[in-house]
Protein backbone atom coordinates (compact mmCIF):
# COMPACT_ATOMS: atom_id res chain seq x y z
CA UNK A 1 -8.42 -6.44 -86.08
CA UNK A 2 -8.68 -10.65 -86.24
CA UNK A 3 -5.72 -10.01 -88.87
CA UNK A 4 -3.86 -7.85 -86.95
CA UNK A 5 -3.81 -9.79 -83.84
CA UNK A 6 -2.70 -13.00 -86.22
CA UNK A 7 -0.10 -11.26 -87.39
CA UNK A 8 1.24 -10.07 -83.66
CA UNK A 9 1.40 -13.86 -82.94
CA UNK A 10 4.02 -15.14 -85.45
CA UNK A 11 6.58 -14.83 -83.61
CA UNK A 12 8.48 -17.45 -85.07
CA UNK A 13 10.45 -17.66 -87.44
CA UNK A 14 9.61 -19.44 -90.76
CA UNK A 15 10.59 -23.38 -90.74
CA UNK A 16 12.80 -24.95 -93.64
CA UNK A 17 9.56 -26.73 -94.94
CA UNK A 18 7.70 -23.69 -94.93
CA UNK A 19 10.71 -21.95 -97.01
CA UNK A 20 10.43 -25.30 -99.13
CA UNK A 21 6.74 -24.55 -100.00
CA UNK A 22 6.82 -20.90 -100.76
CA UNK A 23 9.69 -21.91 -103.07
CA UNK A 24 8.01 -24.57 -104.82
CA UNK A 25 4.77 -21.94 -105.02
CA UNK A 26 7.42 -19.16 -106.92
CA UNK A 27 7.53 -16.87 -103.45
CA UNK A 28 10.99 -16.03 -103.17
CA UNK A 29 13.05 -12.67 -102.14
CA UNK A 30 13.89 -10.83 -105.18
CA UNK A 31 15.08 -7.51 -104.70
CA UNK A 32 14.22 -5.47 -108.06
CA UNK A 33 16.90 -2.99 -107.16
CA UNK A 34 19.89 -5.68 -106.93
CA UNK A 35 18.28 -7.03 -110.31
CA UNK A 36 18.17 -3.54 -111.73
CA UNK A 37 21.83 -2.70 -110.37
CA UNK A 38 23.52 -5.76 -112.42
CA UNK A 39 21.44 -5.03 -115.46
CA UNK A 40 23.41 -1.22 -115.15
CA UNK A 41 26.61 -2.97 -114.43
CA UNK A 42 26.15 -4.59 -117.99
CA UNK A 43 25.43 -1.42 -119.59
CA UNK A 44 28.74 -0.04 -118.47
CA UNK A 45 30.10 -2.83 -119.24
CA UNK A 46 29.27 -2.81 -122.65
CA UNK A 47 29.41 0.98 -122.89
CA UNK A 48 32.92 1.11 -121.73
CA UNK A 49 34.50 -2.50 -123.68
CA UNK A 50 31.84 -2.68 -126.46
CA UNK A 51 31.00 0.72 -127.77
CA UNK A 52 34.63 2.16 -128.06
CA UNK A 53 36.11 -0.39 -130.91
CA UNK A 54 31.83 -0.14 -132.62
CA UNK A 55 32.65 3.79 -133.21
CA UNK A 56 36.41 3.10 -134.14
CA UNK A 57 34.79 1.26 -137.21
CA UNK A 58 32.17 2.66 -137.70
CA UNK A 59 34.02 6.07 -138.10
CA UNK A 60 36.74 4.48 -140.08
CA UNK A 61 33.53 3.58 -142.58
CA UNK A 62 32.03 6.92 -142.56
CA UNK A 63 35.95 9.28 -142.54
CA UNK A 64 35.69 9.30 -146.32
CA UNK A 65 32.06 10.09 -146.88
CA UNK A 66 32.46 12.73 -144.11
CA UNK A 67 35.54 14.74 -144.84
CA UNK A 68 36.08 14.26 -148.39
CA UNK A 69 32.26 13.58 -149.71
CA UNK A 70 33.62 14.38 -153.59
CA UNK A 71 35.85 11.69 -153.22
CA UNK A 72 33.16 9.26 -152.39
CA UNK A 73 31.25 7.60 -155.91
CA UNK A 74 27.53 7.76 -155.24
CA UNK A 75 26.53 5.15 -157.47
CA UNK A 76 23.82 2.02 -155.93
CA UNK A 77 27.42 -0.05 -155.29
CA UNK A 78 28.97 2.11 -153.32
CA UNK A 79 26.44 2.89 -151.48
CA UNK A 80 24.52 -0.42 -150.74
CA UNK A 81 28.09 -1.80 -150.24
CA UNK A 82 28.54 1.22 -147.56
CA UNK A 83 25.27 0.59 -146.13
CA UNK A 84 25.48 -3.38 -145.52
CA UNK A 85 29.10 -2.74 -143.96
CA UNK A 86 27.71 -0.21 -141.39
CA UNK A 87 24.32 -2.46 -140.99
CA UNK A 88 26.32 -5.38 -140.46
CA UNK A 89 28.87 -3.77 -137.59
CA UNK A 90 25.75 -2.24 -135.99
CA UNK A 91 23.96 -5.60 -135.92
CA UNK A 92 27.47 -7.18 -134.64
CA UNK A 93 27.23 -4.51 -131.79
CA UNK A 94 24.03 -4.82 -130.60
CA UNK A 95 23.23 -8.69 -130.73
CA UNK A 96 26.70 -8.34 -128.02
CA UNK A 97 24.95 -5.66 -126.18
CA UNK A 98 21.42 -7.44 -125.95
CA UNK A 99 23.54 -10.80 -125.05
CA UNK A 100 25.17 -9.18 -122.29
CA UNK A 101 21.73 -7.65 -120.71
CA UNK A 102 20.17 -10.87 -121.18
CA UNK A 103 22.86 -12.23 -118.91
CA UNK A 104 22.85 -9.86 -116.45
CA UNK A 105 18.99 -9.90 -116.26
CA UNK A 106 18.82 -14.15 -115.76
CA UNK A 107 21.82 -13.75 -113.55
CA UNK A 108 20.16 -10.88 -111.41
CA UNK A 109 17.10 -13.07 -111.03
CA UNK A 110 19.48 -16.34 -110.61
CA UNK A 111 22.32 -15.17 -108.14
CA UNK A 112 19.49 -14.25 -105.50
CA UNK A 113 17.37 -17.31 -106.02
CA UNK A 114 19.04 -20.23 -107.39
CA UNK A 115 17.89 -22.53 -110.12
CA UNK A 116 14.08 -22.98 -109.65
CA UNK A 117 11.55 -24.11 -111.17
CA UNK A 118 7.58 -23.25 -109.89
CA UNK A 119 4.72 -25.18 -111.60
CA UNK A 120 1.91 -22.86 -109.89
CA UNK A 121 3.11 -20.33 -111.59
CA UNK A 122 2.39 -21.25 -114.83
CA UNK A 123 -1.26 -21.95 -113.70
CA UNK A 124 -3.55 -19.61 -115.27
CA UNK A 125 -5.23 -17.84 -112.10
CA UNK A 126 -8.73 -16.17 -112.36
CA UNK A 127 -7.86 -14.31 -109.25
CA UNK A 128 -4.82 -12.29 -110.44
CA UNK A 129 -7.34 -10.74 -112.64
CA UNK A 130 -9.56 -9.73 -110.02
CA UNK A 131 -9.29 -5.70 -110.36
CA UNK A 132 -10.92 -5.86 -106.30
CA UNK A 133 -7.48 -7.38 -105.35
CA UNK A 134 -5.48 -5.14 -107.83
CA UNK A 135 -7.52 -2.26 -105.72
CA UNK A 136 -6.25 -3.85 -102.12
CA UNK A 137 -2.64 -4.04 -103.35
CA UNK A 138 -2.95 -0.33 -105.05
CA UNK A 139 -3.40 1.04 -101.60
CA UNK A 140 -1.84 -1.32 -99.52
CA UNK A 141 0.69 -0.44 -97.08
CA UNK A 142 3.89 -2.05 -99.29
CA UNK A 143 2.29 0.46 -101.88
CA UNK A 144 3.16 3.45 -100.19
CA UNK A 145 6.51 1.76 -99.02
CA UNK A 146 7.33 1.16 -102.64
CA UNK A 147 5.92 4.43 -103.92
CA UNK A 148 8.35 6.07 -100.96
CA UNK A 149 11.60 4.30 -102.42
CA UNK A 150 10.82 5.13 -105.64
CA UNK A 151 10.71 9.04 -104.99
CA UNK A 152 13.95 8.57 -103.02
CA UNK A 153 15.60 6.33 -105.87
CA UNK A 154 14.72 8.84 -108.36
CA UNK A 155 15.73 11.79 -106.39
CA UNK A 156 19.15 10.47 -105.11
CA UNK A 157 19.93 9.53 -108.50
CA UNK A 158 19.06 12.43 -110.54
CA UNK A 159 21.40 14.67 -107.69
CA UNK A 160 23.86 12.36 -108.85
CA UNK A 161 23.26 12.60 -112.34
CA UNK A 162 22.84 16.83 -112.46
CA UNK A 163 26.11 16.63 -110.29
CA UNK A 164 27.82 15.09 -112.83
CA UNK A 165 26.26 16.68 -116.00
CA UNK A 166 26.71 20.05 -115.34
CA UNK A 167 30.75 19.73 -115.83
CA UNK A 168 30.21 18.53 -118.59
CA UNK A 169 27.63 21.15 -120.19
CA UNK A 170 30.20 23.45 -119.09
CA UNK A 171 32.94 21.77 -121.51
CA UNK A 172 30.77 21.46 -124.18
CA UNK A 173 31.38 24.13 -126.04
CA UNK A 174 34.98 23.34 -126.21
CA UNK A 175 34.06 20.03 -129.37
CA UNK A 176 33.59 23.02 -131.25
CA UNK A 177 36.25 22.17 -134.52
CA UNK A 178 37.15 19.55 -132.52
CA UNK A 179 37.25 16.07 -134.86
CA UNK A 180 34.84 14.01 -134.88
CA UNK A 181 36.78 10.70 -133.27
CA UNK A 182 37.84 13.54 -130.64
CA UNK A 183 34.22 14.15 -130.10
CA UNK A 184 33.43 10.25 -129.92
CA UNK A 185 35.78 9.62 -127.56
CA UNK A 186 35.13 12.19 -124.95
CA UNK A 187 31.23 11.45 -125.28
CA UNK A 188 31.52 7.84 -124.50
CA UNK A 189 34.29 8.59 -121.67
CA UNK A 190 31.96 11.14 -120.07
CA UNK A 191 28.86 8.46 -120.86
CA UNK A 192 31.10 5.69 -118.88
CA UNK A 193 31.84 8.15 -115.87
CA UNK A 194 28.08 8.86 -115.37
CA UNK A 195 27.24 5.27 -115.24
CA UNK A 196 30.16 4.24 -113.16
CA UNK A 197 28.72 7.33 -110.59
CA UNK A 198 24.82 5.98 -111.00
CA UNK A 199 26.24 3.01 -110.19
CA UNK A 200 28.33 3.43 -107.37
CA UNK A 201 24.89 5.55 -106.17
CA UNK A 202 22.97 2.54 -106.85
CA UNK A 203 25.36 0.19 -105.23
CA UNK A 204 23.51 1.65 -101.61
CA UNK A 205 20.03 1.61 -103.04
CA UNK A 206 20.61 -2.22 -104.21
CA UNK A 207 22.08 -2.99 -100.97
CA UNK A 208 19.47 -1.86 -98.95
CA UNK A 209 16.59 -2.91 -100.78
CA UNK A 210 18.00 -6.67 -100.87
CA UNK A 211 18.07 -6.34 -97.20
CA UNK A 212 14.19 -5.33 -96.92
CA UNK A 213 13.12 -7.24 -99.28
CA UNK A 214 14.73 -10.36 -97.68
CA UNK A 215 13.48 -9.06 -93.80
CA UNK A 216 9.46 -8.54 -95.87
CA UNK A 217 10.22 -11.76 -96.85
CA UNK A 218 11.29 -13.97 -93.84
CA UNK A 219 8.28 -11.54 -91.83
CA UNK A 220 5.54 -13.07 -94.46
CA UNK A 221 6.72 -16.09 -93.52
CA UNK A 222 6.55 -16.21 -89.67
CA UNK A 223 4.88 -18.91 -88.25
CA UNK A 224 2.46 -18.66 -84.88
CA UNK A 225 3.52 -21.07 -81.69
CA UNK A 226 0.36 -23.41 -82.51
CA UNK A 227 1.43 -23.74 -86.22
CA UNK A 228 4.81 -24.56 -85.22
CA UNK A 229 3.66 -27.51 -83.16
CA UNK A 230 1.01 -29.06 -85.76
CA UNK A 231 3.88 -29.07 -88.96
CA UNK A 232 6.17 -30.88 -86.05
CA UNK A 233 3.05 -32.99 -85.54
CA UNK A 234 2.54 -33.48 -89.47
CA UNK A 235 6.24 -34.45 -90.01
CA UNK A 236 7.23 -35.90 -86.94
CA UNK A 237 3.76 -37.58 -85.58
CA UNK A 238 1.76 -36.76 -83.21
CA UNK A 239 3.16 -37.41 -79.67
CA UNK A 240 0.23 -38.74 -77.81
CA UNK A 241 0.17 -41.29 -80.74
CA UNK A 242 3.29 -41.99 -81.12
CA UNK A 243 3.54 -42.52 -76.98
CA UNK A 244 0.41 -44.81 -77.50
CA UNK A 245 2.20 -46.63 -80.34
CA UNK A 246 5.15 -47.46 -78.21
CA UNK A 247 2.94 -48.96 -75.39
CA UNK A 248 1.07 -50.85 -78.00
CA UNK A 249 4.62 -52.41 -79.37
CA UNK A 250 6.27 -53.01 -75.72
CA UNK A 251 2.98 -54.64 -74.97
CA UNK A 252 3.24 -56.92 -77.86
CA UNK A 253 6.61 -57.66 -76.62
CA UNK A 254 5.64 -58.66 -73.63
CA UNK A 255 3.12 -60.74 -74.75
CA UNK A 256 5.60 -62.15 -76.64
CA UNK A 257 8.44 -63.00 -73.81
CA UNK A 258 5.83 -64.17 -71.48
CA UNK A 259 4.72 -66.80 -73.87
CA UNK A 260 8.00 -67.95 -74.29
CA UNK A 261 8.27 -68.54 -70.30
CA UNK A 262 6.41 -71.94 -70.10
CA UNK A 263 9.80 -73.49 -72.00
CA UNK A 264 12.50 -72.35 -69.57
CA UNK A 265 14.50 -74.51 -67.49
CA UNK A 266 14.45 -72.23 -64.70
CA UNK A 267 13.65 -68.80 -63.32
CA UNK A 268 16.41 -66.92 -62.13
CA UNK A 269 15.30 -64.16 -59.25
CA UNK A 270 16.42 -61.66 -56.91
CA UNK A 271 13.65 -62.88 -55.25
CA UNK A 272 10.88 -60.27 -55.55
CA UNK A 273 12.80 -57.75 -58.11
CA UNK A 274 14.42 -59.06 -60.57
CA UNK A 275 13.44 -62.67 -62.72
CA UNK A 276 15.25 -63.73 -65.30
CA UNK A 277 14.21 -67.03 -67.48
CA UNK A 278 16.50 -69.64 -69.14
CA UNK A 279 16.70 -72.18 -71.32
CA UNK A 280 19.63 -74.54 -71.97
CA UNK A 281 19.16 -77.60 -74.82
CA UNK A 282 23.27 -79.40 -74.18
CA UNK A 283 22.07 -81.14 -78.37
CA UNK A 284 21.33 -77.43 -80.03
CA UNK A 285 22.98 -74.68 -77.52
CA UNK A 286 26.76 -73.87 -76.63
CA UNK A 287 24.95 -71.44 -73.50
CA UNK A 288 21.25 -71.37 -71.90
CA UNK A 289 19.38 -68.47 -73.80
CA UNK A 290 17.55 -66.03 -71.76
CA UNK A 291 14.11 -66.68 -72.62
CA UNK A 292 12.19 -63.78 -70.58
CA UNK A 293 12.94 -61.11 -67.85
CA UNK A 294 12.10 -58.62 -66.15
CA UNK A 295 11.80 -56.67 -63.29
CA UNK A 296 9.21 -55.45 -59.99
CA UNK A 297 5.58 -56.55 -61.66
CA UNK A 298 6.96 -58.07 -65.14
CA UNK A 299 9.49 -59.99 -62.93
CA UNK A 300 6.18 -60.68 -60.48
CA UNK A 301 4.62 -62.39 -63.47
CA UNK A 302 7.29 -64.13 -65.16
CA UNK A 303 7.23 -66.04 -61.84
CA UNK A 304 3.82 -66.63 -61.84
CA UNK A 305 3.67 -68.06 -65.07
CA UNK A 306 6.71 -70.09 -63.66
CA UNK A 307 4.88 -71.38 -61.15
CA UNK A 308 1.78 -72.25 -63.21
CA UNK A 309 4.27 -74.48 -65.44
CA UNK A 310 6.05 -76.24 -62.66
CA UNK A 311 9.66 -74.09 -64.03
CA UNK A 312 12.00 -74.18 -60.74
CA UNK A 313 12.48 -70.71 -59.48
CA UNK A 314 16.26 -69.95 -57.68
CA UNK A 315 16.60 -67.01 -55.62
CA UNK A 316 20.22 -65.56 -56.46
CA UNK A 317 19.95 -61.35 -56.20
CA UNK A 318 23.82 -61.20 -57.82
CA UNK A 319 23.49 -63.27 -61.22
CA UNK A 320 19.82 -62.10 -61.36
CA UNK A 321 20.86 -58.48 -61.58
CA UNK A 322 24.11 -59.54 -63.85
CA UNK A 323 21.81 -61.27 -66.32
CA UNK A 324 19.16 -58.64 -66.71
CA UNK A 325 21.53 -55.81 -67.29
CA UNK A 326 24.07 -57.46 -69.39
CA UNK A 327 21.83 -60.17 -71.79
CA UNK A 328 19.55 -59.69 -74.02
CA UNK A 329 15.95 -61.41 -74.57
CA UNK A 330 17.29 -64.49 -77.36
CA UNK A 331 20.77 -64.10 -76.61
CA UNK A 332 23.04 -66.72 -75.11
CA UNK A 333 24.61 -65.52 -71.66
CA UNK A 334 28.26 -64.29 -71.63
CA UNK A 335 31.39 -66.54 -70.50
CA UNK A 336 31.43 -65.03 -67.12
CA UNK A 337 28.34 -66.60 -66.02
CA UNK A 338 29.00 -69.43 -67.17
CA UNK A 339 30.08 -71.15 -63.97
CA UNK A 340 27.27 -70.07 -61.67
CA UNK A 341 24.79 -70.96 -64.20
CA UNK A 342 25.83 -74.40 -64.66
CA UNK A 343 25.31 -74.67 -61.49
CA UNK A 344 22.12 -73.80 -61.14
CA UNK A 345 21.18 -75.59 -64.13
CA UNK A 346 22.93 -78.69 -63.26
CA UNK A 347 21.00 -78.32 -59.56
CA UNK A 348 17.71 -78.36 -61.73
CA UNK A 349 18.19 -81.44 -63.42
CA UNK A 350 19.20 -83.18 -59.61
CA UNK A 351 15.68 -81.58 -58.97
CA UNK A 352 13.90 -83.38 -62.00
CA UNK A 353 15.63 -86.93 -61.41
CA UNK A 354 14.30 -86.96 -57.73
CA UNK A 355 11.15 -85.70 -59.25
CA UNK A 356 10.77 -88.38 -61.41
């Protein structure tokens, strides 16, 4: 029931690192049916380009010892010599044929998967020798779905096959005298049209088991809501954390423009809003620097520490706001301001001489 209910709740559907995983573990959709249907393609293939010029040959070999066997010396030459030739062709044929169903087999496997490679798989597992699990799987519900398409492959092919056959038992008995190339050739032409049918047959059966299996496959794979959010939590962080690690870095920063406060010049406000803090050196600087600023409680303190360090604070709400928004903390102030913040600056140093 717990299993059941589990499986009701993935909902979602399978992310790119869970793909990744099962791919790395050797999961992947491979339909057996598309797999099986190129595999058939190669035997017509060789059947109808490889096995035609083979019994040309071969019968050319054999005319002599068939239709005119006095002709033919039956001495150990002859008929080693007879016997490598037809060996040799034969070999020739079949090391093609076996070449061509080895590549259709790797490229049955390959054209629905891709190169990949899957360590686990190699790992020698205790539990795939477990007969309780062999058991489970024996009478497990893809069981009976496999069992089902089985019956159904078999019986949709053998119509096929007995509706093609039976024409041909009927013509049968027309070889009779007929020669024996004759007989070759219509053998391997009716051979090639009962393949190209099974095929064509099989062409429906691939198609739709490549869909199912790909649909089992992506359904395996769904993922629950709450798994969904801990893998975004694995790769991307954890929010809460990630939050807290932001305050902990603008709080560092803080810490870090407030300390630079005490060697302003002056304080720039708007008066209880904004405060912005600069520093102008006329032997190292081209433009005062904005040391600080900040605004409501940040700006509250940056003139509080202004205060505590005897900094002049000027109230002007314009080139307050201009300064926050448009300079950064370290960076000289732009050629616009330069005017009204020379003189404020020059204003401070009239301050200092009368202070002094």
């Amino acid at each position: 029931m717990a299993e059941g209910d589990d499986d009701d709740q993935k909902t979602e559907a399978p992310s790119s690192r869970r793909l990744d995983e099962a791919r790395e573990r050797g999961q992947l959709p491979i339909s057996r049916e598309t797999t099986a249907w190129i595999i058939l393609l190669g035997i017509l293939v060789t059947m109808a380009w490889l096995i035609p010029p083979l019994m040309i040959r071969l019968a050319g070999i054999m005319r002599v010892f068939l239709e005119s066997p006095d002709q033919f010396a039956m001495d150990d030459g002859n008929m080693q010599a007879l016997m490598f030739h037809t060996l040799g062709q034969v070999a020739l044929a079949s090391g093609t044929a076996f070449f061509i169903l080895m590549l259709a087999i790797i490229g049955g496997v390959m054209i629905q998967t891709g190169f990949f490679f899957a360590p686990d798989l190699l790992e020698f597992d205790l539990m795939r020798l477990n007969p309780a699990a062999g058991f489970k799987r024996l009478f497990s519900m893809q069981a009976v779905v496999d069992l089902g398409k089985s019956v159904g492959k078999m019986l949709f092919l053998g119509g096929i096959a007995f509706g093609v056959l039976m024409p041909i038992a009927y013509e049968s008995p027309s070889m009779t005298g007929m020669p024996l190339p004759a007989i070759l050739d219509f053998l391997q032409h009716k051979v090639v049209y009962l393949l190209a049918m099974l095929l064509l047959g099989f062409t429906l059966i691939a198609a739709f088991d490549l869909f199912y299996t790909r649909y089992s496959y992506m359904k395996s794979l769904r993922m629950t809501k709450t798994e969904v959010k801990d893998e975004f939590k694995q790769m991307e962080g954890d929010p809460m954390i990630k939050s807290r690690l932001r305050q902990i870095r603008a709080e560092k920063a803080r810490k870090r423009m407030m300390s630079q406060v005490p060697k302003a010049d002056v304080v720039i406000t708007n008066p209880t809003h904004y405060a912005v803090a600069l520093q102008y050196d006329g032997g190292t600087m081209s433009a005062p620097v904005v040391l600080a600023k900040g605004i409501n409680l940040i700006a509250e303190r940056i003139r509080s520490v202004a205060g505590e360090n005897r900094i002049p604070i000027v109230s002007n709400p314009p080139l307050a706001r201009a300064l926050y928004d448009g300079v950064e903390i370290n960076q000289q102030i732009p050629g616009q301001h330069y005017r009204a913040v020379a003189e404020i600056i020059s204003y401070v140093y009239k301050l200092r001489k009368l202070r002094r």
